[in-house]
C-alpha atoms as a PDB file:
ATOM      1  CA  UNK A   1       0.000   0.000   0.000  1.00  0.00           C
ATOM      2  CA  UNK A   2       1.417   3.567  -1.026  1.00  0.00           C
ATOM      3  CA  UNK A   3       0.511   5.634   1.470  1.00  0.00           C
ATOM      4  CA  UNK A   4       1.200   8.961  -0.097  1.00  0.00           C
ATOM      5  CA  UNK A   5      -1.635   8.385  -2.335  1.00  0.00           C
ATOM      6  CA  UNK A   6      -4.317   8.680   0.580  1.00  0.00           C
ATOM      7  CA  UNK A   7      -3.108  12.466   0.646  1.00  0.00           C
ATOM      8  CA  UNK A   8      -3.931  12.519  -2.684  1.00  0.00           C
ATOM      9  CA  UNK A   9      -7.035  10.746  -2.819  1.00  0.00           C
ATOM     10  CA  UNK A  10      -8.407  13.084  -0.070  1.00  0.00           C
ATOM     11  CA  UNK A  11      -7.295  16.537  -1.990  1.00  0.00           C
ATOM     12  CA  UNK A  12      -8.894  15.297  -5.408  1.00  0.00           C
ATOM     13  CA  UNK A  13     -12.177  13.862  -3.064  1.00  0.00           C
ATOM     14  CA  UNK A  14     -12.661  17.472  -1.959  1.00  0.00           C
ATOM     15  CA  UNK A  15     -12.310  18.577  -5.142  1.00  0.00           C
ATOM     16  CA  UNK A  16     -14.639  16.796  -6.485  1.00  0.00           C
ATOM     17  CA  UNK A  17     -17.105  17.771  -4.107  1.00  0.00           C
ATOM     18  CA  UNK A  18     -16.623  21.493  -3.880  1.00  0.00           C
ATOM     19  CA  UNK A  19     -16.965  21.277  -8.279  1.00  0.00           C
ATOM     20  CA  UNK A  20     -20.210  19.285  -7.502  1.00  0.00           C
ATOM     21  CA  UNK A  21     -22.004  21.660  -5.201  1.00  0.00           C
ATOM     22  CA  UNK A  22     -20.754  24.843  -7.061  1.00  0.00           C
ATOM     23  CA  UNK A  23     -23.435  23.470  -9.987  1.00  0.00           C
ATOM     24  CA  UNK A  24     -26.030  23.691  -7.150  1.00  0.00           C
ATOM     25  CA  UNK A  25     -25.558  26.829  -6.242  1.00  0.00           C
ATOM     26  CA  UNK A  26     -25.203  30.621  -7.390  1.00  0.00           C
ATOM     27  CA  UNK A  27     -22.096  31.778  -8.549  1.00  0.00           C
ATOM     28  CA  UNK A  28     -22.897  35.651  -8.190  1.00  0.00           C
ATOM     29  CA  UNK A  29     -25.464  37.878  -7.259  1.00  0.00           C
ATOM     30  CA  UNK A  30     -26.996  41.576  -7.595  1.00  0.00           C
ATOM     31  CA  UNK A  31     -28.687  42.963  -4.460  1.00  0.00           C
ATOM     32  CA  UNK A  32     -30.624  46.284  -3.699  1.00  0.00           C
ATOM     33  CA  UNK A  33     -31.318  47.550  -0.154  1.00  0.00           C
ATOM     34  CA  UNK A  34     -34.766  47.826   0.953  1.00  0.00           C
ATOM     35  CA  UNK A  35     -35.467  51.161   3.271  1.00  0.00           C
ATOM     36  CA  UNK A  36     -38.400  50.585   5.688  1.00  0.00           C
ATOM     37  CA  UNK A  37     -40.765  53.604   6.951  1.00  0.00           C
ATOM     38  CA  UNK A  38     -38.959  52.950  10.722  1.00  0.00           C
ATOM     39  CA  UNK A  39     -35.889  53.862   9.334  1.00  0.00           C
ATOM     40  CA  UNK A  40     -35.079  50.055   9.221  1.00  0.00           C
ATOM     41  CA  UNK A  41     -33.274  48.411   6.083  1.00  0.00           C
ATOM     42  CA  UNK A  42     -31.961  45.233   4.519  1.00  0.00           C
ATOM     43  CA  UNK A  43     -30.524  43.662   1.360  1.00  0.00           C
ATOM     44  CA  UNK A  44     -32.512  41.534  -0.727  1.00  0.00           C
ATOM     45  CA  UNK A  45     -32.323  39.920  -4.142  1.00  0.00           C
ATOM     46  CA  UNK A  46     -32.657  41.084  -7.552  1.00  0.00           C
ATOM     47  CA  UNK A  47     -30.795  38.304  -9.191  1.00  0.00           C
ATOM     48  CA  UNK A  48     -28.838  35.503  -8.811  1.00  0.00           C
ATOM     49  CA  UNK A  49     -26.885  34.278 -11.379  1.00  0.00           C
ATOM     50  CA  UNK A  50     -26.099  30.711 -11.780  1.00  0.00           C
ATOM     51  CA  UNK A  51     -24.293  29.390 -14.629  1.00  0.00           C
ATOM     52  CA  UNK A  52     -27.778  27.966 -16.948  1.00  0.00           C
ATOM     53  CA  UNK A  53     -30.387  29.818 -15.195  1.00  0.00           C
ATOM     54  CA  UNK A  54     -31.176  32.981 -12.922  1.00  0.00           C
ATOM     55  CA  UNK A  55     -33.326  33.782  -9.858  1.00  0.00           C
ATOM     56  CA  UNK A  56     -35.088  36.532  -9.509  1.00  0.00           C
ATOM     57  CA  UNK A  57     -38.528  37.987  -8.620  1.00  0.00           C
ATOM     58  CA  UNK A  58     -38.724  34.513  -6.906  1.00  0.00           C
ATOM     59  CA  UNK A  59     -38.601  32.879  -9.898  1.00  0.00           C
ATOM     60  CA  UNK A  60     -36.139  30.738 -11.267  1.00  0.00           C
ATOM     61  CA  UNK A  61     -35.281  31.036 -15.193  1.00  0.00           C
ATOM     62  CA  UNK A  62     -33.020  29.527 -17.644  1.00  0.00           C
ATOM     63  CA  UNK A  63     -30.827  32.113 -19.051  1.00  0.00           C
ATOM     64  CA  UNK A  64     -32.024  31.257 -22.757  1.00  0.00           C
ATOM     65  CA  UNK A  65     -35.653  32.608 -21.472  1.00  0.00           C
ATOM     66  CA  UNK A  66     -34.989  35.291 -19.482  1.00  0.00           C
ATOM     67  CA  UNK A  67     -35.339  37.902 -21.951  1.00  0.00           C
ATOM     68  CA  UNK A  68     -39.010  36.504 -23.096  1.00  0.00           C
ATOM     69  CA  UNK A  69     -39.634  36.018 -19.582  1.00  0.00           C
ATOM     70  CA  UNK A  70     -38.628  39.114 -17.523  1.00  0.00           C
ATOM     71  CA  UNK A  71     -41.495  41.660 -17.631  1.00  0.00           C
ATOM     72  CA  UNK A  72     -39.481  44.452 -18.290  1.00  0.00           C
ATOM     73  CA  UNK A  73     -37.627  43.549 -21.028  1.00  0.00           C
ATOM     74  CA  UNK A  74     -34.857  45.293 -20.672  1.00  0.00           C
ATOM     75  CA  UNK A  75     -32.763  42.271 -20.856  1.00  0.00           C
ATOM     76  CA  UNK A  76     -30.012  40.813 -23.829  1.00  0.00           C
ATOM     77  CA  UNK A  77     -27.092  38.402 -22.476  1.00  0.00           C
ATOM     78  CA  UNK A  78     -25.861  36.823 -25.763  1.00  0.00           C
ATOM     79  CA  UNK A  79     -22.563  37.432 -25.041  1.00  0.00           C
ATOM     80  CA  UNK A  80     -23.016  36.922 -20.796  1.00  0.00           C
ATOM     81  CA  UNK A  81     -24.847  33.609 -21.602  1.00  0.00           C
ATOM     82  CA  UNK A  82     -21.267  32.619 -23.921  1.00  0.00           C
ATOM     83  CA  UNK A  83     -19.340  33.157 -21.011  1.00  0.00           C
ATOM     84  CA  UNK A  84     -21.503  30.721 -18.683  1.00  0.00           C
ATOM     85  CA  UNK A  85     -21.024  27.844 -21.020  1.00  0.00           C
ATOM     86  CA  UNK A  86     -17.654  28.418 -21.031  1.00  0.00           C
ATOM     87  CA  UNK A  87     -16.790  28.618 -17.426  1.00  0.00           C
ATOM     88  CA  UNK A  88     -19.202  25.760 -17.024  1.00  0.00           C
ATOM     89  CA  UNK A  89     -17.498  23.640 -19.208  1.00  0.00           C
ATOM     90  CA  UNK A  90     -14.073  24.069 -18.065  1.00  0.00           C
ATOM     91  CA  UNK A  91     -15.433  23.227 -14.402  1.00  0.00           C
ATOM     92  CA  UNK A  92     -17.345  20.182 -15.806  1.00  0.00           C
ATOM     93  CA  UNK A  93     -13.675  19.299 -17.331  1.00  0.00           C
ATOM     94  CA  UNK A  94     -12.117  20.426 -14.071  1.00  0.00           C
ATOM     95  CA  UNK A  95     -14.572  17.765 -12.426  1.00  0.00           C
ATOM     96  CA  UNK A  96     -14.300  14.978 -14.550  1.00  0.00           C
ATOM     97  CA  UNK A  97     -10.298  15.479 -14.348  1.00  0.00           C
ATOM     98  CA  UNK A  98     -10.782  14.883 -10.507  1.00  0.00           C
ATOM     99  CA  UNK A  99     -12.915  11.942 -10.474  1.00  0.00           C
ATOM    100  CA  UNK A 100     -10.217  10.922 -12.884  1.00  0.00           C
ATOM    101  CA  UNK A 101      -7.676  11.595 -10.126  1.00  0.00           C
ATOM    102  CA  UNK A 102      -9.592   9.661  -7.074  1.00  0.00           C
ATOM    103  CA  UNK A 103      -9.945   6.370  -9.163  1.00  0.00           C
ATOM    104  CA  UNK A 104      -5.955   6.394 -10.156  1.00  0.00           C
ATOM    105  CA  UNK A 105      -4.776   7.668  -6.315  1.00  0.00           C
ATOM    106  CA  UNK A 106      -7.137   4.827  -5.160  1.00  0.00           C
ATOM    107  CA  UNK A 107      -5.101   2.504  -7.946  1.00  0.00           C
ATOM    108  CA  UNK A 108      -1.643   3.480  -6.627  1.00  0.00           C
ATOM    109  CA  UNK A 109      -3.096   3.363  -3.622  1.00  0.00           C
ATOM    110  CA  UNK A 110      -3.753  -0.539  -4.129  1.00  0.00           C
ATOM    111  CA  UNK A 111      -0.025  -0.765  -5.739  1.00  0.00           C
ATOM    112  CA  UNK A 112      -1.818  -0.975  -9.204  1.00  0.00           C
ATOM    113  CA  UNK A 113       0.334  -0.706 -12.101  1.00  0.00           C
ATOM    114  CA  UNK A 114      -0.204   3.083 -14.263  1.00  0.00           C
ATOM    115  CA  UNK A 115       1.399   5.200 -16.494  1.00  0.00           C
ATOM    116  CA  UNK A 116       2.603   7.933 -13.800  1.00  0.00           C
ATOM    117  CA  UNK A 117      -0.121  10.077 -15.251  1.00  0.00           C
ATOM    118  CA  UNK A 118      -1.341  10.548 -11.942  1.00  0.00           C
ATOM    119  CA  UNK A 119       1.959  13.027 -11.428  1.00  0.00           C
ATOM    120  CA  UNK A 120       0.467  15.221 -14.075  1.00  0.00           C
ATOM    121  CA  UNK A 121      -3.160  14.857 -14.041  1.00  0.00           C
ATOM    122  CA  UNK A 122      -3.764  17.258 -11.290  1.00  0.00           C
ATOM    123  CA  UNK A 123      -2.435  20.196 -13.291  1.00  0.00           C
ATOM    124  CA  UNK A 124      -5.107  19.740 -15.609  1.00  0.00           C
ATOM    125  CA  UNK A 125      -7.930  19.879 -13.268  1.00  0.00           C
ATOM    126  CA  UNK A 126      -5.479  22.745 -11.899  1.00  0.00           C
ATOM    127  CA  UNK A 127      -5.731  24.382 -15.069  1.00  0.00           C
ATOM    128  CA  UNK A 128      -9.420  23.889 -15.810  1.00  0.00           C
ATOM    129  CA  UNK A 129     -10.763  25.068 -12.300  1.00  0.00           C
ATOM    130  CA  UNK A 130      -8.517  28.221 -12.739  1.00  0.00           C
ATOM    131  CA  UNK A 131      -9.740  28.723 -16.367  1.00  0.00           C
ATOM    132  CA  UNK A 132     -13.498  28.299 -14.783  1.00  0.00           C
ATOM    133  CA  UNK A 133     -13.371  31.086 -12.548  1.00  0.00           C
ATOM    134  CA  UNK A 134     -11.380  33.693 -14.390  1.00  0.00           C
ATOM    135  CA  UNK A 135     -13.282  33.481 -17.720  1.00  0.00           C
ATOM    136  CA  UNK A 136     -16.583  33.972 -15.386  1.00  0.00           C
ATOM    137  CA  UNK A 137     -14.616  36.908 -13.779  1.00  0.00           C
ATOM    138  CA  UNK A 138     -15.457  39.061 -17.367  1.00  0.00           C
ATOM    139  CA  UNK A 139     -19.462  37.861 -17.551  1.00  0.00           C
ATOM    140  CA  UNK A 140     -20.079  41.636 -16.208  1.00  0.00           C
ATOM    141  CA  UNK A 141     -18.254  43.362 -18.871  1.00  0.00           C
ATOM    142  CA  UNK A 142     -19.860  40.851 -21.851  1.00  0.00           C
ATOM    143  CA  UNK A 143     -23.612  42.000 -19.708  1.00  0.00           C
ATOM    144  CA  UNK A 144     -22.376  45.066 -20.867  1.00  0.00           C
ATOM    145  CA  UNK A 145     -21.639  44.526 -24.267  1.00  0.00           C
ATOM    146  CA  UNK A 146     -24.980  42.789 -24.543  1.00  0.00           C
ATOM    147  CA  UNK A 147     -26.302  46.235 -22.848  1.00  0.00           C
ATOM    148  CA  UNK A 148     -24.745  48.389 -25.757  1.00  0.00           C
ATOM    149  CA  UNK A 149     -25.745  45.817 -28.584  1.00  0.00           C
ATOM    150  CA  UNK A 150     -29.225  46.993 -27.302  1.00  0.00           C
ATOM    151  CA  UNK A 151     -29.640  50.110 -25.166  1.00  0.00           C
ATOM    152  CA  UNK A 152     -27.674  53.433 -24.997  1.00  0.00           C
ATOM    153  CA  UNK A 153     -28.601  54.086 -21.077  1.00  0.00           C
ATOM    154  CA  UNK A 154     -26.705  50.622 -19.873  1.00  0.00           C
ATOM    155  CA  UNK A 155     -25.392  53.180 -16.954  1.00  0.00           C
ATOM    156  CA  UNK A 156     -28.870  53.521 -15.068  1.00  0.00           C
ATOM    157  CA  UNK A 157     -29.845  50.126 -15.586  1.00  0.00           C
ATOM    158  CA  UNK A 158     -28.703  48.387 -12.568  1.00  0.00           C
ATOM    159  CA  UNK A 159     -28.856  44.638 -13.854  1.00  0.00           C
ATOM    160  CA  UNK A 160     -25.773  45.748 -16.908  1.00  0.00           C
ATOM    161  CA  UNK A 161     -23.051  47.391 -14.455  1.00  0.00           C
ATOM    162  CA  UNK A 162     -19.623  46.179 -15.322  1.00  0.00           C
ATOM    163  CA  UNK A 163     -19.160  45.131 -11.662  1.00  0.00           C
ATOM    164  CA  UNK A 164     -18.200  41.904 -10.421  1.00  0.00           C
ATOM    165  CA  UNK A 165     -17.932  43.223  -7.240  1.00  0.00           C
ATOM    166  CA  UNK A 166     -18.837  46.617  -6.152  1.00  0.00           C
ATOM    167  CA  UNK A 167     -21.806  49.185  -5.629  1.00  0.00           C
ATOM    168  CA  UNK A 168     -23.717  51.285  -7.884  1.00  0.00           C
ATOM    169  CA  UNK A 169     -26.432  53.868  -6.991  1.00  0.00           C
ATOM    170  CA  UNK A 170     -29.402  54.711  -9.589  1.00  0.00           C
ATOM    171  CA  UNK A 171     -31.127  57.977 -10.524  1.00  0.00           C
ATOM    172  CA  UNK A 172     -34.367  56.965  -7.921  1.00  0.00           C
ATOM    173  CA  UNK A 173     -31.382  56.584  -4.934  1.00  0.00           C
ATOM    174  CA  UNK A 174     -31.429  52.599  -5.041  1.00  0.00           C
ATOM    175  CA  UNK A 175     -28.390  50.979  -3.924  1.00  0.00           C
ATOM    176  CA  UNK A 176     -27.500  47.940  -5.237  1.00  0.00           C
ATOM    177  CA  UNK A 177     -24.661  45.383  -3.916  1.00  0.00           C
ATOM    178  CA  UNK A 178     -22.587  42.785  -6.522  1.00  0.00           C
ATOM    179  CA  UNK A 179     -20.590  40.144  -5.529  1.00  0.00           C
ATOM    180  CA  UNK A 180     -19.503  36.753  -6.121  1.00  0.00           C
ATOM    181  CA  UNK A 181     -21.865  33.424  -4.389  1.00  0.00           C
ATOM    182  CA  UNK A 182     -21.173  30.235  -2.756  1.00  0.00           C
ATOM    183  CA  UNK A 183     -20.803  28.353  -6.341  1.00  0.00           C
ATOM    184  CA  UNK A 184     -18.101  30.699  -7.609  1.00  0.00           C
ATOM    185  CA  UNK A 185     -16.117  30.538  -4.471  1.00  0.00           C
ATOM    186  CA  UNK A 186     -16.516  26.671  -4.470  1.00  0.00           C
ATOM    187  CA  UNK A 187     -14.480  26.723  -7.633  1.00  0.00           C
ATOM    188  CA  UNK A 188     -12.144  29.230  -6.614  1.00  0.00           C
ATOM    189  CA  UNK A 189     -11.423  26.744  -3.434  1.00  0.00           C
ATOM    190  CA  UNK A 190     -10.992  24.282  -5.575  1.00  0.00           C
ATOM    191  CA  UNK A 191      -8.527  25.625  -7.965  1.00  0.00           C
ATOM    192  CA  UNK A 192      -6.267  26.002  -4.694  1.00  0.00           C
ATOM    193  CA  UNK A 193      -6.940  22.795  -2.887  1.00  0.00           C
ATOM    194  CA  UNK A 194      -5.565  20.924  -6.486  1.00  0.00           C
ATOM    195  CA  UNK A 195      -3.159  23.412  -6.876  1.00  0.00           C
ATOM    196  CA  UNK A 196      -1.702  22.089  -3.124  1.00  0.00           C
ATOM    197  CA  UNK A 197      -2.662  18.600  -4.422  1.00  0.00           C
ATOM    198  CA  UNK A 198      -0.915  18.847  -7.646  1.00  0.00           C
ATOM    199  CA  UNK A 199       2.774  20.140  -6.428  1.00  0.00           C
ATOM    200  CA  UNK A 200       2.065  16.725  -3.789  1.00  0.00           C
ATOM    201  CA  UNK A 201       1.510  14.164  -6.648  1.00  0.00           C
ATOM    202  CA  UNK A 202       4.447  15.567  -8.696  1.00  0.00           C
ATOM    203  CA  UNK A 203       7.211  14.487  -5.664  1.00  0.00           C
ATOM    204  CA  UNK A 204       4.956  12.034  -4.221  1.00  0.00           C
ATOM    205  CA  UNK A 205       2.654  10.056  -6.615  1.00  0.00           C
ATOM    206  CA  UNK A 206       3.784   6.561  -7.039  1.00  0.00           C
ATOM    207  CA  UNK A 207       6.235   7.121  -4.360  1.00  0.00           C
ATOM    208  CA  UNK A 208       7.194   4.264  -2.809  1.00  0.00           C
ATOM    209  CA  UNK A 209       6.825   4.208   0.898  1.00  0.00           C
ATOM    210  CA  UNK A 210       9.965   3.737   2.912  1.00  0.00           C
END
């Protein structure tokens, strides 16, 4: 038994799992704040953007049919919906590259004979996770470009600010709150966790225990 490998079988695990529950959850959001008569106030939802879909108005959308859907209309995201797909895709490559990674660390684990792929094969998933998040880093700025395809007043409308995080004020006094969510982070967490796990299984995968 190769003990080394258990290290790596645990990283690649948690990889695997923090890629599987960003697809369940949002991976950013645009809040307002809501100003009570009492002088009371709190942030609520306008949207939250998952990769194929979108929440808001307590309703939950797929991206393809927001524009038919959303009542005011003011709403293009050719280029944002792009963008999606490809972040998605690189995480669902980033995922299968893990699950990849737990079946050969649980073969070298076992002493199983492989081509030291295993060594390299977390750079990959590396790669894709890191690819994920960064390419969904620039969905406000293609929002935008959708916006100007469109519409020549993109800076009142709250839901095309080229924020990924940040605030922005409109003309009725509205503040509104961006940000990334739990699903973003997730991948973000696991870009580092088989960044860590990578460096391990380039000195350590295969390694023969002493």
């Amino acid at each position: 038994m190769r003990k080394f490998s258990i290290i790596s079988l645990l990283v690649f695990m948690a990889v695997f799992a923090l890629i599987t529950v960003s697809y369940s959850k949002s991976w950013s959001h645009i809040n307002y704040l809501v100003e009570y008569t009492d002088g009371s106030s709190e942030w609520a939802a306008l949207a939250n953007w998952y990769p194929l879909k979108v929440e808001s108005g307590g309703e939950s959308v797929k991206l393809t049919d927001f524009e038919s859907k959303n009542p005011t209309s003011f709403v293009d995201l050719n280029n944002f919906i792009k963008l999606c797909n490809a972040s998605l895709a690189f995480a669902i490559l980033a995922w299968i590259g893990s699950l990849a990674m737990i079946v050969l660390s649980i073969a070298d684990i076992l002493e199983i004979k492989f081509p030291p792929i295993g060594k390299f094969l977390g750079w990959i998933v590396f790669l894709f996770s890191l690819l994920s998040f960064l390419i969904y880093l620039g969905t406000p700025a293609a929002k935008r470009k959708d916006c100007e395809n469109k519409f020549t007043n993109c800076d009142e409308l709250s839901i095309y600010q080229k924020k990924f995080i940040g605030t922005f004020t409109d003309d009725n006094g509205v503040e509104y709150k961006y940000g990334p969510s739990a699903g973003w982070n997730c991948i973000v967490i696991a870009c580092a966790v088989s960044l860590l796990g990578s460096v391990f299984n380039l000195f350590f995968f295969n390694h023969q225990d002493v």
